[in-house]
Protein backbone atom coordinates (compact mmCIF):
# COMPACT_ATOMS: atom_id res chain seq x y z
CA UNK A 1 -18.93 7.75 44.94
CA UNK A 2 -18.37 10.91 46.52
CA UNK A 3 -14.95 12.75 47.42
CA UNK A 4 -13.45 16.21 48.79
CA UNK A 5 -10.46 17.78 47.15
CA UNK A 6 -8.30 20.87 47.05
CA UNK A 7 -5.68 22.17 45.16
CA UNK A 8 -3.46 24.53 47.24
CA UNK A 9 -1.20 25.17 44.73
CA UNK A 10 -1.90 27.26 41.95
CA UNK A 11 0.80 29.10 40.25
CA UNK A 12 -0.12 31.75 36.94
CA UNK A 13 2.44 33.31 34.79
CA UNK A 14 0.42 36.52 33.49
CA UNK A 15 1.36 37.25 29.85
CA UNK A 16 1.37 41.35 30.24
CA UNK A 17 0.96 43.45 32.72
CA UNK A 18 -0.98 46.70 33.72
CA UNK A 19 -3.82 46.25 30.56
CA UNK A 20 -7.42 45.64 30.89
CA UNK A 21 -6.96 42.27 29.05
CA UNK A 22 -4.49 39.99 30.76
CA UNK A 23 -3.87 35.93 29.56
CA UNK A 24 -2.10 33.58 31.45
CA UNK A 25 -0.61 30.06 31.70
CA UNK A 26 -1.57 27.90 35.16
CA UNK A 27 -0.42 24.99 36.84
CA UNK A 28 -1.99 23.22 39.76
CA UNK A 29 -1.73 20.53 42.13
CA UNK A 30 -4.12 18.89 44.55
CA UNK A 31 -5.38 15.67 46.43
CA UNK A 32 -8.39 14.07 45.78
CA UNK A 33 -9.98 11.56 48.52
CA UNK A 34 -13.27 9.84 47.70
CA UNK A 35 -15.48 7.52 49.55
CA UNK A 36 -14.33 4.55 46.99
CA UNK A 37 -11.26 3.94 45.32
CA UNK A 38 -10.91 5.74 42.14
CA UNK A 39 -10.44 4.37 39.44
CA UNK A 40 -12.49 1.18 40.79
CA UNK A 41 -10.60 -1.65 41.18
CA UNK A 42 -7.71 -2.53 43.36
CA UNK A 43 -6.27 1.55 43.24
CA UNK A 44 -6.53 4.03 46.20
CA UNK A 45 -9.11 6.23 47.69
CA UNK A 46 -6.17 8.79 48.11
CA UNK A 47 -5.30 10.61 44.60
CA UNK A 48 -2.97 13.79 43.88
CA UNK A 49 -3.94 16.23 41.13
CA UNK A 50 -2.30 17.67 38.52
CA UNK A 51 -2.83 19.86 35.65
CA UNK A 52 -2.44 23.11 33.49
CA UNK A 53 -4.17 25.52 31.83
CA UNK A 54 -4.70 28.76 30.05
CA UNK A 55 -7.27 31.54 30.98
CA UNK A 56 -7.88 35.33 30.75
CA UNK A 57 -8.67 38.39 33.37
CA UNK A 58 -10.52 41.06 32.11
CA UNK A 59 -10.68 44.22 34.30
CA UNK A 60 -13.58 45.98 33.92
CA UNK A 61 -12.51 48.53 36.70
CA UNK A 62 -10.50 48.95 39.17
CA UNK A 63 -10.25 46.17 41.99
CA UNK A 64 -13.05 43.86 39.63
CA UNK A 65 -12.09 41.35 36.94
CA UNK A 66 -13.94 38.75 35.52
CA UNK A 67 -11.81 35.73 34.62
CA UNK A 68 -12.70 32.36 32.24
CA UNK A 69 -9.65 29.38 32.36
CA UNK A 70 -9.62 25.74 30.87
CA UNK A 71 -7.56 23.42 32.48
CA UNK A 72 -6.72 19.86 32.19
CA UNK A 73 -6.86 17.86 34.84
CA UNK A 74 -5.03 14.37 35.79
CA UNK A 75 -5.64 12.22 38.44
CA UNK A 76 -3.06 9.30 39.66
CA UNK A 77 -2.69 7.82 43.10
CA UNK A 78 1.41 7.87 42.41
CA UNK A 79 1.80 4.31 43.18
CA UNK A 80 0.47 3.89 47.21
CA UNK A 81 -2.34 1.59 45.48
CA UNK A 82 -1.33 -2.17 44.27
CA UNK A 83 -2.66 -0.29 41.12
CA UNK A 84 -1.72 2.85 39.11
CA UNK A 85 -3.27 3.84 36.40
CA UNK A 86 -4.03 7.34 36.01
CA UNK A 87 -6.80 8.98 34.28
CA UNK A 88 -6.98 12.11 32.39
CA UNK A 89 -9.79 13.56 34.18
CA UNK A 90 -10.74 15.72 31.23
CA UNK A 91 -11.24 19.42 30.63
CA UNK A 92 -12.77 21.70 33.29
CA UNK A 93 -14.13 25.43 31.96
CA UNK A 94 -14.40 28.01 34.77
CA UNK A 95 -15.86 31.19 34.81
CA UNK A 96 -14.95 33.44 38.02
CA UNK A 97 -15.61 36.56 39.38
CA UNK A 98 -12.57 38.73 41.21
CA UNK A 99 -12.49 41.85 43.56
CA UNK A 100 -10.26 43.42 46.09
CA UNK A 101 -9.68 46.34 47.81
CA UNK A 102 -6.57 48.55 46.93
């Protein structure tokens, strides 16, 4: 099985502000669509995503921060299958790089 997804919302709620360290909360959605239907079975090769998370920024100087989140992830079609039965997708760790230009 193989499937494309994106998640173009992403909102984070930043603990502090102005600090080298910065945590934060995150909550995404997304849609999944995959070649099969997923979960097998009589389900829906359309899914939404949904999830939260927690991470942390740390600026190492100015415009570049290196950031590490773990989210968990869900996975449901919301019902447009004969089938619904959601799966907890699990935990995904990511590890990012960030820079900008002021």
């Amino acid at each position: 099985v193989y499937g494309i997804g994106v998640n173009p919302a992403i909102l984070k709620w930043n603990f502090t502000s102005g600090r080298k360290t910065v945590p934060y909360f995150l909550a995404q959605t997304g849609y999944l669509w995959s070649s099969r239907n997923v979960p097998p079975g009589d389900t829906s090769q359309d899914n939404f995503l949904s999830g939260a998370g927690i991470g942390l920024h740390y600026f190492f100087k100015p415009g570049r921060s290196l950031n590490i989140a773990l989210r968990a992830l869900h996975t449901s079609n919301a019902s447009i299958g004969n089938h619904n039965p959601g799966i907890n997708t699990g935990l995904q760790l990511s590890i990012g790089y960030n820079w900008w230009r002021h």
